[in-house]
N, C-alpha and C. Protein backbone atom coordinates (compact mmCIF):
# COMPACT_ATOMS: atom_id res chain seq x y z
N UNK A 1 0.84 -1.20 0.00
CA UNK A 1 0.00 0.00 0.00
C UNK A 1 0.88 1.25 0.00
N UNK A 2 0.50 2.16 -0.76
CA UNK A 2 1.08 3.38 -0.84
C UNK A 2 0.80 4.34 0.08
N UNK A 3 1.96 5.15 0.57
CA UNK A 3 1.73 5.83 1.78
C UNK A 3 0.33 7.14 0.55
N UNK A 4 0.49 7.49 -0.46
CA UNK A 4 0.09 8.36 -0.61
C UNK A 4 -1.69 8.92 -0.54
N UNK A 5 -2.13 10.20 -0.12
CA UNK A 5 -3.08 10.53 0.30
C UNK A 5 -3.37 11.41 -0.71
N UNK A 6 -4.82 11.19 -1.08
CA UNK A 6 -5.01 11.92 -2.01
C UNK A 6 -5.57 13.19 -1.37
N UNK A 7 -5.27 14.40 -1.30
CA UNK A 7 -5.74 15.79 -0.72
C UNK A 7 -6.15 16.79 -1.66
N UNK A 8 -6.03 16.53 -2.93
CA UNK A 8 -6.22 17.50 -3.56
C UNK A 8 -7.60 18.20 -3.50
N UNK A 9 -9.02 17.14 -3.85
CA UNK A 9 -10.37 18.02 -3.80
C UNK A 9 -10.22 18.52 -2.49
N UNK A 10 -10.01 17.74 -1.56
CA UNK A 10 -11.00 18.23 -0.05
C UNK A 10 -9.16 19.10 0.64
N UNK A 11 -9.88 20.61 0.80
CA UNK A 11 -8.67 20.96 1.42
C UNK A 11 -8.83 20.85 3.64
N UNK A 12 -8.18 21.10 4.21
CA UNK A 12 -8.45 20.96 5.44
C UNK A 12 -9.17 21.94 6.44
N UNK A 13 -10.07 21.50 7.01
CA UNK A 13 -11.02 23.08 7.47
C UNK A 13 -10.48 22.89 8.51
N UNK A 14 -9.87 24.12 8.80
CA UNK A 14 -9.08 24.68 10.55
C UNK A 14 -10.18 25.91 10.48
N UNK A 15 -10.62 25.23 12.03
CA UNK A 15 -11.32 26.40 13.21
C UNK A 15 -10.60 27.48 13.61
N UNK A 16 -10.30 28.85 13.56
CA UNK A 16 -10.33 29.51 14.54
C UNK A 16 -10.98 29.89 15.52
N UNK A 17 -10.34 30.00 17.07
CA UNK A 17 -11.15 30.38 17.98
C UNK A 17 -10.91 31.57 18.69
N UNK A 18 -11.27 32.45 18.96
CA UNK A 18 -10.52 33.84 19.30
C UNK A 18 -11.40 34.37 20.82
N UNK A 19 -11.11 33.94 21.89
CA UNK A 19 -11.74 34.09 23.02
C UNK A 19 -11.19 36.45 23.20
N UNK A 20 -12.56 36.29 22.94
CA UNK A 20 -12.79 38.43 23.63
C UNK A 20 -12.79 38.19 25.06
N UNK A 21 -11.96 39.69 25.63
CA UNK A 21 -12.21 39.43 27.06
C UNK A 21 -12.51 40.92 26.94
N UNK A 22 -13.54 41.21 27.46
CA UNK A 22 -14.10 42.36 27.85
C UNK A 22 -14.33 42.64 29.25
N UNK A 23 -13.83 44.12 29.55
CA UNK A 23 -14.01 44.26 31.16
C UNK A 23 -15.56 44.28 31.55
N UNK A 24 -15.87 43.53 32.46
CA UNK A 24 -17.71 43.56 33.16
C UNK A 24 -18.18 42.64 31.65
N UNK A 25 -17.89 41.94 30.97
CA UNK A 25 -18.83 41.10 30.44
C UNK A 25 -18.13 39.90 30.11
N UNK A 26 -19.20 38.79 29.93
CA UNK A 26 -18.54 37.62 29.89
C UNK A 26 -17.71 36.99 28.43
N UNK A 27 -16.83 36.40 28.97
CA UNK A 27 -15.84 36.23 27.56
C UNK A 27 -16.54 35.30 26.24
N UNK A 28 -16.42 35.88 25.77
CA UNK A 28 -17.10 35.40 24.48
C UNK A 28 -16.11 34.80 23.43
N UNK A 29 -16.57 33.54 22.77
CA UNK A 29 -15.59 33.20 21.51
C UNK A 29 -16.13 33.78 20.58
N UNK A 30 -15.21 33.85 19.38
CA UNK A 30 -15.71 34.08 17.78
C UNK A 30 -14.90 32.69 17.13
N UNK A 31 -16.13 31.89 16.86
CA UNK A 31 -14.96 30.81 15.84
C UNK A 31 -15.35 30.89 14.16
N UNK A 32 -14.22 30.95 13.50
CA UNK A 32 -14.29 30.68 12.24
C UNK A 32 -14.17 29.22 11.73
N UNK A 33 -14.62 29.14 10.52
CA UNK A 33 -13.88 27.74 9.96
C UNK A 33 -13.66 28.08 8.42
N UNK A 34 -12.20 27.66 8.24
CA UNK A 34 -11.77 28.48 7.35
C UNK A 34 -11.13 26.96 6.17
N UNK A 35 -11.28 26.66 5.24
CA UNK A 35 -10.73 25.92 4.26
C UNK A 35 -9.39 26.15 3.92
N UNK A 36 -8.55 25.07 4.26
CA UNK A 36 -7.20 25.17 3.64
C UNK A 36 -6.22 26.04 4.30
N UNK A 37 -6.31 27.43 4.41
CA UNK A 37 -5.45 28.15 5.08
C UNK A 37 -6.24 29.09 5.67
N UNK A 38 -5.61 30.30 6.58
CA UNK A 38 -6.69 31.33 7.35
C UNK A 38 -6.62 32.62 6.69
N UNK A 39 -7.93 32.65 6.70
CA UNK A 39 -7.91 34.36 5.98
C UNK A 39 -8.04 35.35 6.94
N UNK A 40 -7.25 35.82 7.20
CA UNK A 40 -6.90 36.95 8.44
C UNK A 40 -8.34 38.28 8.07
N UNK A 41 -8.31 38.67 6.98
CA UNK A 41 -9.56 39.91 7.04
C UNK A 41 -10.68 39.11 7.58
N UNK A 42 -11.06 38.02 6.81
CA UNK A 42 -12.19 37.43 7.14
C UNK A 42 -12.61 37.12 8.84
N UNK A 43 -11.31 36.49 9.11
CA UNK A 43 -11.47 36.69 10.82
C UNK A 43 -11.43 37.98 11.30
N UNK A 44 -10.80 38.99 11.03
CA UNK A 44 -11.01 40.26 11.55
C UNK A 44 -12.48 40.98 11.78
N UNK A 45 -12.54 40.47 9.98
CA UNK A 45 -14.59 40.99 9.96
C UNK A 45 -14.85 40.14 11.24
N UNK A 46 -15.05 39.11 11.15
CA UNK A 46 -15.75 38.25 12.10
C UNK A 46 -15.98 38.75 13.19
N UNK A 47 -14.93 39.23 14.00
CA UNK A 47 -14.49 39.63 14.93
C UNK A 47 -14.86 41.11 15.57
N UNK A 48 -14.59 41.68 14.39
CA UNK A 48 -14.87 43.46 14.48
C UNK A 48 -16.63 43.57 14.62
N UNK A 49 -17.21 42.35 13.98
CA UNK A 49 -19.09 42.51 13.72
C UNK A 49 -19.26 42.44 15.32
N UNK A 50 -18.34 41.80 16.00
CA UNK A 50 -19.22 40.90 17.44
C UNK A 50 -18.97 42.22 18.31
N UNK A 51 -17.74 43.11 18.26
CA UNK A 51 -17.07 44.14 18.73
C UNK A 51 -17.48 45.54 18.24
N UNK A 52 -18.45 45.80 17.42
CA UNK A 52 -18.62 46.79 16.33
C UNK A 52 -17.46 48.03 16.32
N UNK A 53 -16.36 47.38 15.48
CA UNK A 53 -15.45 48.01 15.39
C UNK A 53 -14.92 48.01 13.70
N UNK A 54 -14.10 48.43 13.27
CA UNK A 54 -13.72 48.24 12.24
C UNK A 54 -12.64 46.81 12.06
N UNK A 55 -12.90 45.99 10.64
CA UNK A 55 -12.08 45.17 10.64
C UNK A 55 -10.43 45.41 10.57
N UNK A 56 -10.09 46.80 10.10
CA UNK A 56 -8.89 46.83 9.97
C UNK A 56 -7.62 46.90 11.69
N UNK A 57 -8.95 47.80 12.47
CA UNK A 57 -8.62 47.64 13.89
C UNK A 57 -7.94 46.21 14.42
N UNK A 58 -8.89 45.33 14.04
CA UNK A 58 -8.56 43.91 14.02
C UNK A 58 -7.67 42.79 13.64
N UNK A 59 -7.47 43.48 12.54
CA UNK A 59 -6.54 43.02 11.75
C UNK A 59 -5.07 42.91 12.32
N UNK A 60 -5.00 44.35 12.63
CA UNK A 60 -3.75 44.42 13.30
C UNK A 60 -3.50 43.77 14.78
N UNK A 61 -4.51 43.51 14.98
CA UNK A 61 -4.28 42.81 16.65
C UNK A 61 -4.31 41.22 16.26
N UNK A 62 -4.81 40.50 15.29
CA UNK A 62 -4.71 39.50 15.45
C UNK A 62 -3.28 39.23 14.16
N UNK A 63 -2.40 39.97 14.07
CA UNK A 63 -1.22 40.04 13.11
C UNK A 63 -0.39 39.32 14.39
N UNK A 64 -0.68 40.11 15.43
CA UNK A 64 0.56 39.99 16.80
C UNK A 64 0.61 38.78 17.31
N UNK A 65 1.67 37.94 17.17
CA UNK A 65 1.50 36.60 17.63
C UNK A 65 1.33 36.01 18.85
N UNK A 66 1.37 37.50 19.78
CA UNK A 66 0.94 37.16 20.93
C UNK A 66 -0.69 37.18 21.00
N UNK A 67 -1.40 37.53 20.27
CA UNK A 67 -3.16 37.56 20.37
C UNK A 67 -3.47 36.25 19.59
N UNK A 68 -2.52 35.94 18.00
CA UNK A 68 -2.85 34.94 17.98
C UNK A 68 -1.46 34.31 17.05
N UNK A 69 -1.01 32.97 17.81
CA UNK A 69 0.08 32.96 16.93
C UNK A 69 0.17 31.93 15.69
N UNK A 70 0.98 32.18 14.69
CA UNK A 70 0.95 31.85 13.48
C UNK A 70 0.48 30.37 13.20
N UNK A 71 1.38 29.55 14.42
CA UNK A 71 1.26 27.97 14.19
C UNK A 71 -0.15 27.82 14.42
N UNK A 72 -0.87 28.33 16.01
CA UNK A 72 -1.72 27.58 16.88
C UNK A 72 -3.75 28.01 16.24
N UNK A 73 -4.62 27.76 16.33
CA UNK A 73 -5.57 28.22 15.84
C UNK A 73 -6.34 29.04 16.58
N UNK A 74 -5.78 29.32 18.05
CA UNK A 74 -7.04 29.82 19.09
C UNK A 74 -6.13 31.04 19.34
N UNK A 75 -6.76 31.88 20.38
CA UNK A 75 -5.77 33.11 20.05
C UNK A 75 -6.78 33.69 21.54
N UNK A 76 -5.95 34.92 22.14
CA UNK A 76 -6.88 35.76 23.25
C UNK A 76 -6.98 37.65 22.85
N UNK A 77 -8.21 37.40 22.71
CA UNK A 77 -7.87 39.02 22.52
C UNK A 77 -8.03 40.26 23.46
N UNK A 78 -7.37 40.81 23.98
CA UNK A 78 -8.08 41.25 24.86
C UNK A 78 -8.52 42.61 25.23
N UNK A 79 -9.32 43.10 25.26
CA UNK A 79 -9.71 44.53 24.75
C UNK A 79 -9.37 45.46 26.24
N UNK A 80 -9.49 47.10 25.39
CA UNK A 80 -9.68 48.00 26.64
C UNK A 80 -10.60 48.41 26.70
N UNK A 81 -11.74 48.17 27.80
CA UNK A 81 -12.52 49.60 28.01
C UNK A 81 -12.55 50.82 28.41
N UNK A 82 -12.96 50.96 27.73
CA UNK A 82 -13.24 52.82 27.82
C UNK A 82 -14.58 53.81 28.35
N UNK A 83 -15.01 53.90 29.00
CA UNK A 83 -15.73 55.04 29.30
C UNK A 83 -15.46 56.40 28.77
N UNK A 84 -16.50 56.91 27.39
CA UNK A 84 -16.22 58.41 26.90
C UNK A 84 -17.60 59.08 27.37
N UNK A 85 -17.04 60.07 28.37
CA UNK A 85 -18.19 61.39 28.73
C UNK A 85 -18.22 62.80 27.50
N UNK A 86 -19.00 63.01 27.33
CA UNK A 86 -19.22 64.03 26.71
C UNK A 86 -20.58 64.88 27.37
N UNK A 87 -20.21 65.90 28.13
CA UNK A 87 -21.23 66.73 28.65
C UNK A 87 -21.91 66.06 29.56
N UNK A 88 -23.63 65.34 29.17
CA UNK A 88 -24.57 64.78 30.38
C UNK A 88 -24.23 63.33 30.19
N UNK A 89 -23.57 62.98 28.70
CA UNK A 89 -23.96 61.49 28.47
C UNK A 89 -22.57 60.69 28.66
N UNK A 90 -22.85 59.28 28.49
CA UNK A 90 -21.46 58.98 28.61
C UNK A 90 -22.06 57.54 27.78
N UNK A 91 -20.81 56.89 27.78
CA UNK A 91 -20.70 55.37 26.67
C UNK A 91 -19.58 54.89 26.98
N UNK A 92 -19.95 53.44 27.02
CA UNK A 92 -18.88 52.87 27.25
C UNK A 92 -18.75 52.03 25.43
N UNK A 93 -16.99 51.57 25.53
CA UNK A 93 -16.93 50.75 24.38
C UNK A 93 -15.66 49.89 24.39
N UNK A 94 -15.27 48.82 23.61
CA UNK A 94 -14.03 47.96 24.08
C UNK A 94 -13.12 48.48 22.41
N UNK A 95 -11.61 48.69 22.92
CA UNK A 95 -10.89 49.01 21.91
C UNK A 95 -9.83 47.77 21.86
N UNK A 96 -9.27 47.94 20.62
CA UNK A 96 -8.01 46.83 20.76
C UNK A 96 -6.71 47.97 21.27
N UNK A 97 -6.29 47.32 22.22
CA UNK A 97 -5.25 48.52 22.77
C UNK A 97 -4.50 49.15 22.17
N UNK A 98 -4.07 48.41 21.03
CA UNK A 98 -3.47 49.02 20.27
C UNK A 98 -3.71 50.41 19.29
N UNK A 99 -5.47 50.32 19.14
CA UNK A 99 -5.79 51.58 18.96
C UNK A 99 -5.32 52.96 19.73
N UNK A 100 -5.57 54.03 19.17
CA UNK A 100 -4.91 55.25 19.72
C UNK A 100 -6.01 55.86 20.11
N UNK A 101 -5.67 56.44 21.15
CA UNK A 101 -6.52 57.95 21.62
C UNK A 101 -7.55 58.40 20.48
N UNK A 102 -6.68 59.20 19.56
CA UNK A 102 -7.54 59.31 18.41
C UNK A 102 -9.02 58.58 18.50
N UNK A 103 -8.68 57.30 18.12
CA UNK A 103 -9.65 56.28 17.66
C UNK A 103 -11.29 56.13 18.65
N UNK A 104 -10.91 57.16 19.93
CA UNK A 104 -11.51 56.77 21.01
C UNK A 104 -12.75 58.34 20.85
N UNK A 105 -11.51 59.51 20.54
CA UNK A 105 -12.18 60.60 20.22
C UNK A 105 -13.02 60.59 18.88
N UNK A 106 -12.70 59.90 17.99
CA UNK A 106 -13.59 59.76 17.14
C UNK A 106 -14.91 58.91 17.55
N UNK A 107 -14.60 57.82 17.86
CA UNK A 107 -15.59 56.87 18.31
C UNK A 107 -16.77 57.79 19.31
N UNK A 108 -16.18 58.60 19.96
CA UNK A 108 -17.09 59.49 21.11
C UNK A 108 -17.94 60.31 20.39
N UNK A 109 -17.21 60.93 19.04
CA UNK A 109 -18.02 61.74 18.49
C UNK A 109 -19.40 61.09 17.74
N UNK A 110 -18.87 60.26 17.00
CA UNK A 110 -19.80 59.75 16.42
C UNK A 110 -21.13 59.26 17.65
N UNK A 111 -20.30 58.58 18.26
CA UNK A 111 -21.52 57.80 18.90
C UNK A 111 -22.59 58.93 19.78
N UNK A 112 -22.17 60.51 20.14
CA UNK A 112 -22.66 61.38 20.54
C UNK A 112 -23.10 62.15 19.79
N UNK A 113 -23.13 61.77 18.39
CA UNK A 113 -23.42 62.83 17.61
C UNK A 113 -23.06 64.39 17.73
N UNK A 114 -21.21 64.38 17.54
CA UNK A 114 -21.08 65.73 17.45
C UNK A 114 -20.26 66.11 16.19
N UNK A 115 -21.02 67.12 15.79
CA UNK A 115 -20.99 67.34 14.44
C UNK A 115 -18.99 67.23 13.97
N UNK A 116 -18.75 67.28 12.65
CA UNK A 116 -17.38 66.91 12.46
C UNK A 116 -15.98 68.04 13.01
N UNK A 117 -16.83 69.46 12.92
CA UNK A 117 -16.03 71.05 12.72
C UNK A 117 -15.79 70.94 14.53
N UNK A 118 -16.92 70.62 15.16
CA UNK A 118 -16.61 71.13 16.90
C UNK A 118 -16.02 69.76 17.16
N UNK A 119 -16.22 68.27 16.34
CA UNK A 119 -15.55 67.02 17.26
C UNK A 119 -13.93 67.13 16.83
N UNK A 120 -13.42 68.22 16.54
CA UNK A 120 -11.88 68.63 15.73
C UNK A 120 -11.87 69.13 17.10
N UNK A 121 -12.06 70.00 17.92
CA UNK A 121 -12.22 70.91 18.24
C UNK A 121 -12.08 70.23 20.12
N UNK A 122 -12.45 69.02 19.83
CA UNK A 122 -12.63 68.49 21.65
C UNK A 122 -11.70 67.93 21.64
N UNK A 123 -11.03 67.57 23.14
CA UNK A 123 -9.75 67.05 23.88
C UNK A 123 -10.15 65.75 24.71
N UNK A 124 -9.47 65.37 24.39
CA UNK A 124 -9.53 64.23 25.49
C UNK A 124 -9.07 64.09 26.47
N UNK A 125 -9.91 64.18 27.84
CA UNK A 125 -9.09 64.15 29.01
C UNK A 125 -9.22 63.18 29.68
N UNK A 126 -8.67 62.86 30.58
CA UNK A 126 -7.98 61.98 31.65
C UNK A 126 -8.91 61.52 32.59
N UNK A 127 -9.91 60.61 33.57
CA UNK A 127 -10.50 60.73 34.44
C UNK A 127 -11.77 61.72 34.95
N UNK A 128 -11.48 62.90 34.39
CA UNK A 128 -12.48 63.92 34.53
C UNK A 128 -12.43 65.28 33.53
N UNK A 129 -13.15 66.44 33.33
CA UNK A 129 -12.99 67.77 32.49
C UNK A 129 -11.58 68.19 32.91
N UNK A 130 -11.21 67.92 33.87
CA UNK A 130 -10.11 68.52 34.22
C UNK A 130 -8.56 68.35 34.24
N UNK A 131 -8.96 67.20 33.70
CA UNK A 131 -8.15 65.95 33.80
C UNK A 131 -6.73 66.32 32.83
N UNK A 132 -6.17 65.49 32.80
CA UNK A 132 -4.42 65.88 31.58
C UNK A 132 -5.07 65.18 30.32
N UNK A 133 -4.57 66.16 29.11
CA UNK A 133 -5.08 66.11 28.03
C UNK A 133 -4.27 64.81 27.57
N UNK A 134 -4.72 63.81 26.96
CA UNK A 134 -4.54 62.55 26.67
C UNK A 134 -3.88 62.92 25.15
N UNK A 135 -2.51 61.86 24.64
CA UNK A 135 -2.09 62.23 23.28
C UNK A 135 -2.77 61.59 22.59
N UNK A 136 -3.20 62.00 22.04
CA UNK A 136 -3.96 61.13 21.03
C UNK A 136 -3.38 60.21 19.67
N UNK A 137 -1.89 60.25 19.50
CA UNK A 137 -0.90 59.50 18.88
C UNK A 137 -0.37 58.32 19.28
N UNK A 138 -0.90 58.46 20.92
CA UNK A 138 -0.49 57.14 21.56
C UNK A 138 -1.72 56.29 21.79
N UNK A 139 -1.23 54.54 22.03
CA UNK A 139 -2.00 53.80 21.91
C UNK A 139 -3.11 53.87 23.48
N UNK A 140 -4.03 53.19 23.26
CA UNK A 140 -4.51 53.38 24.76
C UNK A 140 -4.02 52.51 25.97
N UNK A 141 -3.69 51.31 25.09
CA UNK A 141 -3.01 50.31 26.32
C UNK A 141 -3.67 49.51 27.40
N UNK A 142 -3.46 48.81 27.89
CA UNK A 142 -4.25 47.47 28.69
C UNK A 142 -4.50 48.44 30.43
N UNK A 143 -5.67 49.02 30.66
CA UNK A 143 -6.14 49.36 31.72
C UNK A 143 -6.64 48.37 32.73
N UNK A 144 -6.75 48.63 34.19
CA UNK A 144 -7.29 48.05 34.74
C UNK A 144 -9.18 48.30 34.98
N UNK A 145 -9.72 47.53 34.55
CA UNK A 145 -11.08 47.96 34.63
C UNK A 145 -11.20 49.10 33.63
N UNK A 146 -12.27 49.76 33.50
CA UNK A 146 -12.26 50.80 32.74
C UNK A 146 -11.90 52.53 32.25
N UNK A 147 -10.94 52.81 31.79
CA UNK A 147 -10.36 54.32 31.61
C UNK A 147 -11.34 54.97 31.10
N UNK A 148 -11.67 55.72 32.11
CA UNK A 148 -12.89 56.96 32.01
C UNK A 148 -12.35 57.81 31.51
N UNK A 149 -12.78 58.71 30.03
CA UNK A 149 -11.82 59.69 29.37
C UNK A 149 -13.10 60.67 29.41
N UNK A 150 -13.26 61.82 29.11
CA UNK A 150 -13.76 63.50 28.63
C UNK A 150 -13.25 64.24 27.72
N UNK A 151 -14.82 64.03 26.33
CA UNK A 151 -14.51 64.87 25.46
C UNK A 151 -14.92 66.11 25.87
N UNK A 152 -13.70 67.06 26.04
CA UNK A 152 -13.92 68.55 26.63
C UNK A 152 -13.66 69.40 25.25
N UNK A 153 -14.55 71.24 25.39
CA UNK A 153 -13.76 72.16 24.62
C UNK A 153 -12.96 72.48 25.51
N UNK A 154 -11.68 72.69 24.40
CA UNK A 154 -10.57 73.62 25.28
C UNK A 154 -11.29 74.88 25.15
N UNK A 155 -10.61 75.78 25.93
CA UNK A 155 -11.45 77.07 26.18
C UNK A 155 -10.34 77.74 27.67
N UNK A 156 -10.99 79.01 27.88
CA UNK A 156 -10.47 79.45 29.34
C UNK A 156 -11.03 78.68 30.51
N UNK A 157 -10.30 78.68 31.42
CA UNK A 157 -11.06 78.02 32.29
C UNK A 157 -12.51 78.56 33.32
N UNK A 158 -12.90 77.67 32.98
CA UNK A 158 -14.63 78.14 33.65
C UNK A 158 -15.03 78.24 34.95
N UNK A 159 -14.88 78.84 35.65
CA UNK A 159 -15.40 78.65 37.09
C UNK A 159 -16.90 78.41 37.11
N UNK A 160 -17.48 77.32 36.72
CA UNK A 160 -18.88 77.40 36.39
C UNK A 160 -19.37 76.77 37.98
């Protein structure tokens, strides 16, 4: 008997499993099953739908072989939360840490509906209005529990 195997029609379906850990909610998988080899966007979409985030966000976190590595099929991802205040309201949302500040001030705007000219225009601060203006070039990074940020106008200061 010949060792040989015929593989050509049927290629091999590998699962991915990508356990989310979100602060205050329970960890959730996303599994794919992918034919033959893994398509990294496709898991990203996957991933970004369960997270409503963008796939490219994703992309880049599951590149890092520490979230998921090249050989193995399961992977941990693990997000930051964020708390963004803006004025009366506030929202929470999970980022891949690797996202930036930026990504957080945008996300605030939108989700508060503030128009594009004044969401240029707000800062991101630290814990409270008063708080140290956050760079927004840097990533946000693995918090404990959730980093409460404030989209503030800069302005004089208000003794209100």
């Amino acid at each position: 008997m010949s060792e040989h195997h015929h593989h050509e029609l049927k290629l091999e379906t590998i699962e991915v499993r990508i356990h989310l850990e979100r602060h205050g909610l329970p960890t959730e998988e996303v599994v794919v099953a992918f034919e033959g080899s893994i398509n990294h966007l496709l898991l990203a979409q996957n991933i970004a739908e369960v997270l409503q985030l963008e796939a490219e966000e994703i992309l880049a976190e599951i590149s890092n072989p520490e979230v998921l590595h090249p050989e193995h099929h399961y992977g941990n991802l693990k997000l930051a939360c964020v708390e963004v205040h803006f004025e009366t309201e506030s929202a929470k949302h999970h980022f891949p840490p690797s996202a930036t500040w930026e990504r957080v001030h945008q996300w605030g705007c939108k989700r508060f509906k503030v128009a594009s000219d004044a969401c240029a225009n707000l800062e991101v601060h630290s814990g409270d209005p008063k708080g140290p203006v956050l760079n927004e070039a840097k990533p946000i990074g693995h918090h404990h529990g959730c980093a409460v940020v404030w989209l503030v106008k800069p302005g004089p200061e208000n003794n209100g």
